[in-house]
C-alpha atoms as a PDB file:
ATOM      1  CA  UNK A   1     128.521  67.565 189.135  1.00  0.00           C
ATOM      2  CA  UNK A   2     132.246  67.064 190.288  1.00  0.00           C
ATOM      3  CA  UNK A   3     130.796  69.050 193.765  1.00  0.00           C
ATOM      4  CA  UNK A   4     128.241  66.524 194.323  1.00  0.00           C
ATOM      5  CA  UNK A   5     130.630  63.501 193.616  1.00  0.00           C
ATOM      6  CA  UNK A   6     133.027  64.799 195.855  1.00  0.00           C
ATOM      7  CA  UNK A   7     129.985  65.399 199.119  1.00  0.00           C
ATOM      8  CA  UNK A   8     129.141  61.275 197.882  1.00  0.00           C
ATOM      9  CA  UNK A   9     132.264  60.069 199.061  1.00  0.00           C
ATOM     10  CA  UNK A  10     132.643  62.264 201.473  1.00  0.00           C
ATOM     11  CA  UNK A  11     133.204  62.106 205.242  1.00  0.00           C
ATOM     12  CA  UNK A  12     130.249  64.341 206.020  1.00  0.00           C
ATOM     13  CA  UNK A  13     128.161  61.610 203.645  1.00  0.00           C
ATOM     14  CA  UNK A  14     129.317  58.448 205.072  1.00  0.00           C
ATOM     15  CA  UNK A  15     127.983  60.006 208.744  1.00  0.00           C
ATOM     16  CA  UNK A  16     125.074  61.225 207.125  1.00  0.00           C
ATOM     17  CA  UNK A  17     124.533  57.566 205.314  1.00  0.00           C
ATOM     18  CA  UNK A  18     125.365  55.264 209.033  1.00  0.00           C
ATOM     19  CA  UNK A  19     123.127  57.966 210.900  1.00  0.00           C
ATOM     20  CA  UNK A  20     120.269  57.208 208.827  1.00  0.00           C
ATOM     21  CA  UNK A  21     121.190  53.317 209.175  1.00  0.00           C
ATOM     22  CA  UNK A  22     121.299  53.442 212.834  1.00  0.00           C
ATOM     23  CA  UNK A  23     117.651  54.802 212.777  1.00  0.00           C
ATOM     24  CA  UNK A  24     116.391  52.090 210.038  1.00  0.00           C
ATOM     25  CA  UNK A  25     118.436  49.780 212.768  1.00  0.00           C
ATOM     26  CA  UNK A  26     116.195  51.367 215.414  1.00  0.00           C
ATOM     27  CA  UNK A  27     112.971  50.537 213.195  1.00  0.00           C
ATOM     28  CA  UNK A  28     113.406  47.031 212.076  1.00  0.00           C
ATOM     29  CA  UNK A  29     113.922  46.078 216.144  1.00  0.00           C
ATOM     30  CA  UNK A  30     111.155  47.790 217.115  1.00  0.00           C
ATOM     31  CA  UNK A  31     108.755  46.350 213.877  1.00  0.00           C
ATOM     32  CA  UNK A  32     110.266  44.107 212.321  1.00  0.00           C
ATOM     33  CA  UNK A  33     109.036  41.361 209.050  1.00  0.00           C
ATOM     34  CA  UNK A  34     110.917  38.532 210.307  1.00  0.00           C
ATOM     35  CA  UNK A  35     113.631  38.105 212.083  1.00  0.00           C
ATOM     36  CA  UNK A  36     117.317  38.844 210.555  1.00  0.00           C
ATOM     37  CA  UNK A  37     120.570  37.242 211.668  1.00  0.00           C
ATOM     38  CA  UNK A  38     121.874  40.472 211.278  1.00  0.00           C
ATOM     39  CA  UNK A  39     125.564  39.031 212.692  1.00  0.00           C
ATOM     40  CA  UNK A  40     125.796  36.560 209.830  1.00  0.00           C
ATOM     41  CA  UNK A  41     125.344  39.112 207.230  1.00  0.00           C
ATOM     42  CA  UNK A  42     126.421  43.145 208.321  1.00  0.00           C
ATOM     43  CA  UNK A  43     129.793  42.286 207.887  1.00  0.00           C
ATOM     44  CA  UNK A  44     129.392  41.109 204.669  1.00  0.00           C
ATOM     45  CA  UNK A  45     126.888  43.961 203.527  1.00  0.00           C
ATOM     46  CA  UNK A  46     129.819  46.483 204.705  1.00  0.00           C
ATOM     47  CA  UNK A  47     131.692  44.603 202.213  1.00  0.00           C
ATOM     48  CA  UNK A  48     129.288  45.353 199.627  1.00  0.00           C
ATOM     49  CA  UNK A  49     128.875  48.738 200.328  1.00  0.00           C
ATOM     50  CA  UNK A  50     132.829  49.875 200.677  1.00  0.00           C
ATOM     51  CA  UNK A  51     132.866  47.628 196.940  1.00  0.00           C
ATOM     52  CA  UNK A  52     129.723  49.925 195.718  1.00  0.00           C
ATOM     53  CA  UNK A  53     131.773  53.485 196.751  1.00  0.00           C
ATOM     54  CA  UNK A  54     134.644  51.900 195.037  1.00  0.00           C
ATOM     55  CA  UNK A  55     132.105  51.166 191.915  1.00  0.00           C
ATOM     56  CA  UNK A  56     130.996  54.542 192.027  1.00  0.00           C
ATOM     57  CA  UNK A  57     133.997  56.160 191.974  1.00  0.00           C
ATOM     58  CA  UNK A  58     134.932  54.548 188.871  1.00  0.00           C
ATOM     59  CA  UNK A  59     131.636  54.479 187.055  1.00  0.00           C
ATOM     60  CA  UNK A  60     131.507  58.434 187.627  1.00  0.00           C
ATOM     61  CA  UNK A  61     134.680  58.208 185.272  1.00  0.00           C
ATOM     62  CA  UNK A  62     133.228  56.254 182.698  1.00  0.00           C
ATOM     63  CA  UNK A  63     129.839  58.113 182.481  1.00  0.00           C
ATOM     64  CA  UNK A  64     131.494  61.558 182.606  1.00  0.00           C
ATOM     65  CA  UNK A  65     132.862  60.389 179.353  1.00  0.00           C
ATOM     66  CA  UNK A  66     129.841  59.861 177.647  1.00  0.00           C
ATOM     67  CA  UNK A  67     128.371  62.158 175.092  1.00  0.00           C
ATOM     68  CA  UNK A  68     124.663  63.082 176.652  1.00  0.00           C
ATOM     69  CA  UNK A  69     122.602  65.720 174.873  1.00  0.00           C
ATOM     70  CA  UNK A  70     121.808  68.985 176.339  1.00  0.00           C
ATOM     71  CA  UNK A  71     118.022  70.013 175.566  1.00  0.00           C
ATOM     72  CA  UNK A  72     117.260  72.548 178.164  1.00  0.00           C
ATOM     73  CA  UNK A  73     116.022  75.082 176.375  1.00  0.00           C
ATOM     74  CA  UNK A  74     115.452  79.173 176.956  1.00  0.00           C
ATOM     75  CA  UNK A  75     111.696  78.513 178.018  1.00  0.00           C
ATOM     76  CA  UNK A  76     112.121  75.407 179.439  1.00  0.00           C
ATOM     77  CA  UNK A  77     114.995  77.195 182.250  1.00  0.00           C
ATOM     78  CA  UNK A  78     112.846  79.969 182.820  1.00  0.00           C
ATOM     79  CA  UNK A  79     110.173  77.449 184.427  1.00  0.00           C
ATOM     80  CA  UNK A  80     110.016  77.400 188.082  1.00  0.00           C
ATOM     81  CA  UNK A  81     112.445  75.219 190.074  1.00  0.00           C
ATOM     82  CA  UNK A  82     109.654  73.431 191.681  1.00  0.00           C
ATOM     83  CA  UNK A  83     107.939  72.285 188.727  1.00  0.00           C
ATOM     84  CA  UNK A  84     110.774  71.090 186.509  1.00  0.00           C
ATOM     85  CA  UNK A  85     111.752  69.229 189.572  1.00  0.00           C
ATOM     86  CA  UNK A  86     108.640  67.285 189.915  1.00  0.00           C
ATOM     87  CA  UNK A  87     109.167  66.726 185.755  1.00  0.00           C
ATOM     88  CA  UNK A  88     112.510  65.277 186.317  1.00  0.00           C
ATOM     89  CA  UNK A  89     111.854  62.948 189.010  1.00  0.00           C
ATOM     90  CA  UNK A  90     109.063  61.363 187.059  1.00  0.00           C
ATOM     91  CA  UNK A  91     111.358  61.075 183.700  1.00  0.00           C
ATOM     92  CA  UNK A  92     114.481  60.100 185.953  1.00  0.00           C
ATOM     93  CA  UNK A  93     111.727  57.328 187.460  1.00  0.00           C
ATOM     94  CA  UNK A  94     110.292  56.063 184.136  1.00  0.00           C
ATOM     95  CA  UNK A  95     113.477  55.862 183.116  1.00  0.00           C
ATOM     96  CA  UNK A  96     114.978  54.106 185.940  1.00  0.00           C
ATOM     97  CA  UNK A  97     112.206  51.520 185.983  1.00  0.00           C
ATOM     98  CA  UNK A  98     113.192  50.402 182.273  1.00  0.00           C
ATOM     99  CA  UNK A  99     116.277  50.220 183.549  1.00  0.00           C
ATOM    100  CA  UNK A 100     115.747  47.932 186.082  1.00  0.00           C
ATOM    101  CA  UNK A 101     113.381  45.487 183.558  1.00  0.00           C
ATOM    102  CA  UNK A 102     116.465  45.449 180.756  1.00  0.00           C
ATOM    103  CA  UNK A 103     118.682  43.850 184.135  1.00  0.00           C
ATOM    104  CA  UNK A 104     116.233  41.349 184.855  1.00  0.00           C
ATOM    105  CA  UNK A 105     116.307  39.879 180.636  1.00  0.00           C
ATOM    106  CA  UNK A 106     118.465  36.994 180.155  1.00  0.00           C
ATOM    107  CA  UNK A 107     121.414  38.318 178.728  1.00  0.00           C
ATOM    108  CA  UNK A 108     121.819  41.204 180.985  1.00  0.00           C
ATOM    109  CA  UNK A 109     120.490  39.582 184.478  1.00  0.00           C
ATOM    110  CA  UNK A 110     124.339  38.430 185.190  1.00  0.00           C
ATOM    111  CA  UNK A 111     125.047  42.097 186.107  1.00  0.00           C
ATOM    112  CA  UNK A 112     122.010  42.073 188.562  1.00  0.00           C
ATOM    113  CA  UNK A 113     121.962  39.036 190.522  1.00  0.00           C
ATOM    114  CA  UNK A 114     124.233  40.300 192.849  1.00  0.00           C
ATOM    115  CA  UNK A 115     121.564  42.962 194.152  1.00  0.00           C
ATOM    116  CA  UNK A 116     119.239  39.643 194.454  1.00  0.00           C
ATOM    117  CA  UNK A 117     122.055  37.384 196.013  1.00  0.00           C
ATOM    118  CA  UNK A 118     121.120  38.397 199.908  1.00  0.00           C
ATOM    119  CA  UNK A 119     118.728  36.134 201.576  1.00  0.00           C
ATOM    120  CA  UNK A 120     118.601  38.247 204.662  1.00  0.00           C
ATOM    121  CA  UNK A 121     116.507  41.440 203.211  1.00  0.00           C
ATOM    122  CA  UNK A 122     117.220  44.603 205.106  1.00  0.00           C
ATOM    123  CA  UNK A 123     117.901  48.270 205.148  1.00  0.00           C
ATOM    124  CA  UNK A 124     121.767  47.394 204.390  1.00  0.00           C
ATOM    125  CA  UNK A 125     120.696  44.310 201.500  1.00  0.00           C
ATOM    126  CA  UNK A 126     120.268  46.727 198.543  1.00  0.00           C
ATOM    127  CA  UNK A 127     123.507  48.271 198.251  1.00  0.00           C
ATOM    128  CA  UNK A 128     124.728  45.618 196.413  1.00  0.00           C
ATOM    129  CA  UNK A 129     125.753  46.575 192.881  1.00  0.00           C
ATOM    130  CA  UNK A 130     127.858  45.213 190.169  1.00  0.00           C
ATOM    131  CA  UNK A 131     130.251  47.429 188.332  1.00  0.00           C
ATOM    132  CA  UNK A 132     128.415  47.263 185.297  1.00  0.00           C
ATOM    133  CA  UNK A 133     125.395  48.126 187.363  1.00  0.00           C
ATOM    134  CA  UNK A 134     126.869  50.672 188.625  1.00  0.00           C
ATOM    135  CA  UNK A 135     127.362  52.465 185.345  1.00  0.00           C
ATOM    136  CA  UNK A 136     123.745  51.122 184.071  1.00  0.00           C
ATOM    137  CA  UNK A 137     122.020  53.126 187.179  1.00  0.00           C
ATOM    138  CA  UNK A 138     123.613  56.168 186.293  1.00  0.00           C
ATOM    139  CA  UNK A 139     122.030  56.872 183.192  1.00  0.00           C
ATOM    140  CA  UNK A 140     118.736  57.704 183.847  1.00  0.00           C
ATOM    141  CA  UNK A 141     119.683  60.467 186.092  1.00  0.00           C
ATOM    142  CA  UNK A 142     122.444  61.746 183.320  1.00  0.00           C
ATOM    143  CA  UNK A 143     119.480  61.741 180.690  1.00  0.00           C
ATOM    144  CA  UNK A 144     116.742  63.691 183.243  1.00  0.00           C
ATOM    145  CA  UNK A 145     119.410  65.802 184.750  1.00  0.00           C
ATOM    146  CA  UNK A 146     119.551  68.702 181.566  1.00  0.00           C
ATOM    147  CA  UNK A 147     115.631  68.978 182.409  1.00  0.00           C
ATOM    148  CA  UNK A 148     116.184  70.898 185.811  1.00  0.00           C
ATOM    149  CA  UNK A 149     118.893  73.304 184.352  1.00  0.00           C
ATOM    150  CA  UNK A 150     119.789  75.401 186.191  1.00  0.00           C
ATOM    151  CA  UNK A 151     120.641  73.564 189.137  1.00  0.00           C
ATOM    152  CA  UNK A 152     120.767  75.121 192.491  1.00  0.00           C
ATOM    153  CA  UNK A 153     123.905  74.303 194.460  1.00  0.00           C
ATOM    154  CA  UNK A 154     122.066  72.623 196.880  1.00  0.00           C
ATOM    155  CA  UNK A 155     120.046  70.767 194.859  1.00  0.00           C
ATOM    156  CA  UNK A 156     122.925  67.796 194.642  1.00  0.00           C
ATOM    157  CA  UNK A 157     123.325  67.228 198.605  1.00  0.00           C
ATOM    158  CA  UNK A 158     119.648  66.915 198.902  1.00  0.00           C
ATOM    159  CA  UNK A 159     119.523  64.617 195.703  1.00  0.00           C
ATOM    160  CA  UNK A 160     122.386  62.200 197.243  1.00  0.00           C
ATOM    161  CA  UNK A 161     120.552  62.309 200.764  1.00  0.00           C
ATOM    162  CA  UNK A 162     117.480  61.192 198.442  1.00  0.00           C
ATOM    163  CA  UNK A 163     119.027  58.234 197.434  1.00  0.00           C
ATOM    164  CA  UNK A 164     120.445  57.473 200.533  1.00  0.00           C
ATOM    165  CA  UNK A 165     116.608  57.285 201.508  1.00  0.00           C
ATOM    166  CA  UNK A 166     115.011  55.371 198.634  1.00  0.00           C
ATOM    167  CA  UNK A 167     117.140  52.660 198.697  1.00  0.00           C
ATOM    168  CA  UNK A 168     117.355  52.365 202.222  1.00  0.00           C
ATOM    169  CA  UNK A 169     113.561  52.426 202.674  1.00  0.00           C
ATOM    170  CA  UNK A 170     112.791  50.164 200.005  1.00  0.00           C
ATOM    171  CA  UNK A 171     114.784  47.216 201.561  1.00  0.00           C
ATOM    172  CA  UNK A 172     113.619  47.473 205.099  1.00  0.00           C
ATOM    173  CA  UNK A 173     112.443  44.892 207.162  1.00  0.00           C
ATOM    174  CA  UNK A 174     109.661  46.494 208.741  1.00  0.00           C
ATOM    175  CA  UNK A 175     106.011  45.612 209.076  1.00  0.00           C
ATOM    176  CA  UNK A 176     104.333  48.699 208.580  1.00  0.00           C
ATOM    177  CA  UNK A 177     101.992  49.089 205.580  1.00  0.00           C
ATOM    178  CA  UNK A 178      99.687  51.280 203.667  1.00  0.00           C
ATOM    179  CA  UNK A 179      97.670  50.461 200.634  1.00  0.00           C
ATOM    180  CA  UNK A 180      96.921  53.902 200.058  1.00  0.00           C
ATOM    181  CA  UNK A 181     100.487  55.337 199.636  1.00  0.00           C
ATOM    182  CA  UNK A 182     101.178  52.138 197.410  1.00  0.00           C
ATOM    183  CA  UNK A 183      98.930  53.480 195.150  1.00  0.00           C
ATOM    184  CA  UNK A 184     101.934  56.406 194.487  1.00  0.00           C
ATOM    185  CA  UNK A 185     105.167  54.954 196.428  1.00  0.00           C
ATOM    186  CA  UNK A 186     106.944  52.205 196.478  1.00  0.00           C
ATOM    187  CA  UNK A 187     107.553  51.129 200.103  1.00  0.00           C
ATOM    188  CA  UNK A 188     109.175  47.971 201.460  1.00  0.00           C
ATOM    189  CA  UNK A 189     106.104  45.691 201.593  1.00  0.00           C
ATOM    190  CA  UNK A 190     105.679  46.611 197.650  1.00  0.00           C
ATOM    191  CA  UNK A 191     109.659  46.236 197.021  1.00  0.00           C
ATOM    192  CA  UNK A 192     110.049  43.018 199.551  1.00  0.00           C
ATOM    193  CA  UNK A 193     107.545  41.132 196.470  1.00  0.00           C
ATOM    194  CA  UNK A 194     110.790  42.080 194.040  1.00  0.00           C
ATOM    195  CA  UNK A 195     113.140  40.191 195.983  1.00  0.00           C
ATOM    196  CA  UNK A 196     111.205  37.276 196.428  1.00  0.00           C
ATOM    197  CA  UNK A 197     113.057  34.015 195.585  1.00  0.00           C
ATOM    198  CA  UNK A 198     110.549  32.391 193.451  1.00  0.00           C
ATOM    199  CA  UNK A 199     109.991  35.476 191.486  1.00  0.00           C
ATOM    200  CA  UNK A 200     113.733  35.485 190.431  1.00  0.00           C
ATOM    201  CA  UNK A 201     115.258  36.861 187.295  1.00  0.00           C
ATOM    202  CA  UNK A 202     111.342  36.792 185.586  1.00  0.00           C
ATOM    203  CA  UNK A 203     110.700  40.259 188.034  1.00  0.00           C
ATOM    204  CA  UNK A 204     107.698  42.358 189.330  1.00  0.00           C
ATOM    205  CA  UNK A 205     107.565  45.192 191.212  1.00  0.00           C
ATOM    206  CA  UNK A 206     110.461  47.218 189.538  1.00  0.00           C
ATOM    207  CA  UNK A 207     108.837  50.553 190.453  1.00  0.00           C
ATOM    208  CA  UNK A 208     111.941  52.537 192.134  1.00  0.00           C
ATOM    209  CA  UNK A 209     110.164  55.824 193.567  1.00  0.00           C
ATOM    210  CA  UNK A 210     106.998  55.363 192.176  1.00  0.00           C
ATOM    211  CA  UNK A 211     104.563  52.382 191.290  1.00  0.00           C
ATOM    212  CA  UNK A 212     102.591  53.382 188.394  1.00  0.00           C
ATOM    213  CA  UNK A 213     105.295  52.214 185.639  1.00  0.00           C
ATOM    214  CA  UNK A 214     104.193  48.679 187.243  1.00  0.00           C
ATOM    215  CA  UNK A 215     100.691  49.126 186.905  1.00  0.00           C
ATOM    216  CA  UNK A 216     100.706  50.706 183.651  1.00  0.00           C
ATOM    217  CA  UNK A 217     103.345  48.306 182.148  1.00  0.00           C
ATOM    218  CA  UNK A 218     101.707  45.024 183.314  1.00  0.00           C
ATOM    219  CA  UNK A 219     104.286  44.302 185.988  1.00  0.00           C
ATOM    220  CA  UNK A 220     102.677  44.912 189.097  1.00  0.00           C
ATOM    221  CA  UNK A 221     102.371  42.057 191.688  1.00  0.00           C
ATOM    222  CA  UNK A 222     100.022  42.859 194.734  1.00  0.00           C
ATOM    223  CA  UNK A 223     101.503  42.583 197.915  1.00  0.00           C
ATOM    224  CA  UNK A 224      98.538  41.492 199.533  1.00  0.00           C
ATOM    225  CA  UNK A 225      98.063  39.043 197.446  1.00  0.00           C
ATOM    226  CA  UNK A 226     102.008  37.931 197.539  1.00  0.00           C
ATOM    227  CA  UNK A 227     103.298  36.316 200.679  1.00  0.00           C
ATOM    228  CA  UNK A 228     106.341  38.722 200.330  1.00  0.00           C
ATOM    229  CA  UNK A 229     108.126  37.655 203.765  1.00  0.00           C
ATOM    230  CA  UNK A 230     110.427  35.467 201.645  1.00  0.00           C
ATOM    231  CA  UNK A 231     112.382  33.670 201.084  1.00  0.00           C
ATOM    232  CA  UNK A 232     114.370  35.977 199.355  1.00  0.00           C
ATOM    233  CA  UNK A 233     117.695  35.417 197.426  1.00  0.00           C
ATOM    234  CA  UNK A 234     118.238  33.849 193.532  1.00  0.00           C
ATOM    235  CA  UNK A 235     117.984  30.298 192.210  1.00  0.00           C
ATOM    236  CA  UNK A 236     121.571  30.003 190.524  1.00  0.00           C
ATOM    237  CA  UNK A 237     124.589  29.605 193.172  1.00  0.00           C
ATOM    238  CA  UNK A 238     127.660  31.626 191.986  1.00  0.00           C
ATOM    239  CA  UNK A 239     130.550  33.157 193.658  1.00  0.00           C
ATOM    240  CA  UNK A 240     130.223  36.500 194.942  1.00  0.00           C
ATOM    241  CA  UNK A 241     133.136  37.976 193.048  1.00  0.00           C
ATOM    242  CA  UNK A 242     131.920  36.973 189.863  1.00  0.00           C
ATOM    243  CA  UNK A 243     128.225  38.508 190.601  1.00  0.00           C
ATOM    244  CA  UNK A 244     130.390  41.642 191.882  1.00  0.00           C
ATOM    245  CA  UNK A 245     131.616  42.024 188.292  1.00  0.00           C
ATOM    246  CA  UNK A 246     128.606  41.423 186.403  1.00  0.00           C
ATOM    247  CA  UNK A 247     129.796  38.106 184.528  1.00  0.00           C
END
């Protein structure tokens, strides 16, 4: 775990993580939703994300702290890598998608508005994260990880690289579509709903990897039924420092 912390913040990463942004950059010219004022708002969104590695950093203290069971058993480790994997990301998923509803009640939305601040939605948009966020999104993947013990070594890279991806994707401004792989994934047509303006704190679309949890749990909006190309943002007007901390 301290391995895969220290490849996160790593040089190697942050190349990895702008490599992958220049070809989402490369995308949204070539297909883009709508047009972004991208020099109004990159700087800023470099703002977020240097905050968010700082978050990181800090929540990784905080969670390493906290008491999480271990209930990989004999039988259970002797299963093949391949299908505790696909186990995991389905818990880590479910879990991650009641996550993502308990930010979006009253009491705790203050902690997520932040993400839902940007009215520009791009690649770069969703690395905004509060502190207490932070923290928040960390348990779900603390509570599936004992399920794919033990771990190969490269196994936390790849898993990093993964999230690079998914959040990445998710936020795109791109016009490509497919109802079929909706069906599974969430892409950035089903995400773009989630972000919506007039949707707000009340939600839909929380799927993070995959969209059943919103079918199946009454909170799926269809994007072809949604005119999802904004505008995006939140209703309230609040300073950005105070959505960075969660209050």
């Amino acid at each position: 775990m301290v391995d895969w912390l220290a490849n996160f913040i790593s040089l190697e990463w942050l190349a990895i993580y702008w490599g992958i942004g220049l070809l989402f950059f490369a995308l949204e010219y070539w297909w883009p939703t709508r047009q972004v004022l991208y020099r109004q708002v990159f700087l800023q969104d470099v703002a977020a994300f240097t905050t968010y590695q700082i978050f990181f950093i800090f929540a990784a203290q905080v969670t390493s702290r906290i008491p999480f069971p271990h209930y990989s058993y004999g039988h259970w480790r002797a299963l093949p890598f391949a299908f505790k994997l696909v186990v995991f990301l389905l818990v880590l998923d479910g879990l991650a998608y009641w996550m993502h509803r308990l930010w979006h009640t009253p009491w705790v939305w203050p902690i997520h508005r932040w993400h839902h601040a940007p009215t520009e939605l791009y690649w770069l948009a969703g690395i905004r994260a509060s502190f207490p966020q932070v923290v928040l999104a960390s348990i779900p993947y603390l509570l599936a990880f004992p399920l794919l013990k033990p771990v190969p070594s490269l196994f936390f890279p790849i898993y990093s690289y993964l999230m690079i991806l998914t959040n990445n994707w998710m936020h795109m401004n791109v016009t490509w579509q497919s109802r079929k792989l909706e069906w599974l994934f969430v892409t950035p047509r089903y995400h773009r709903v989630h972000h919506l303006k007039e949707i707000g704190q009340a939600g839909a679309n929380f799927g993070v990897l995959f969209t059943v949890w919103d079918r199946l749990f009454g909170t799926y909006a269809d994007p072809e039924q949604v005119a999802s190309i904004g505008p995006y943002g939140i209703q309230e007007t609040m300073h950005p420092v105070r959505m960075a901390i969660g209050v």
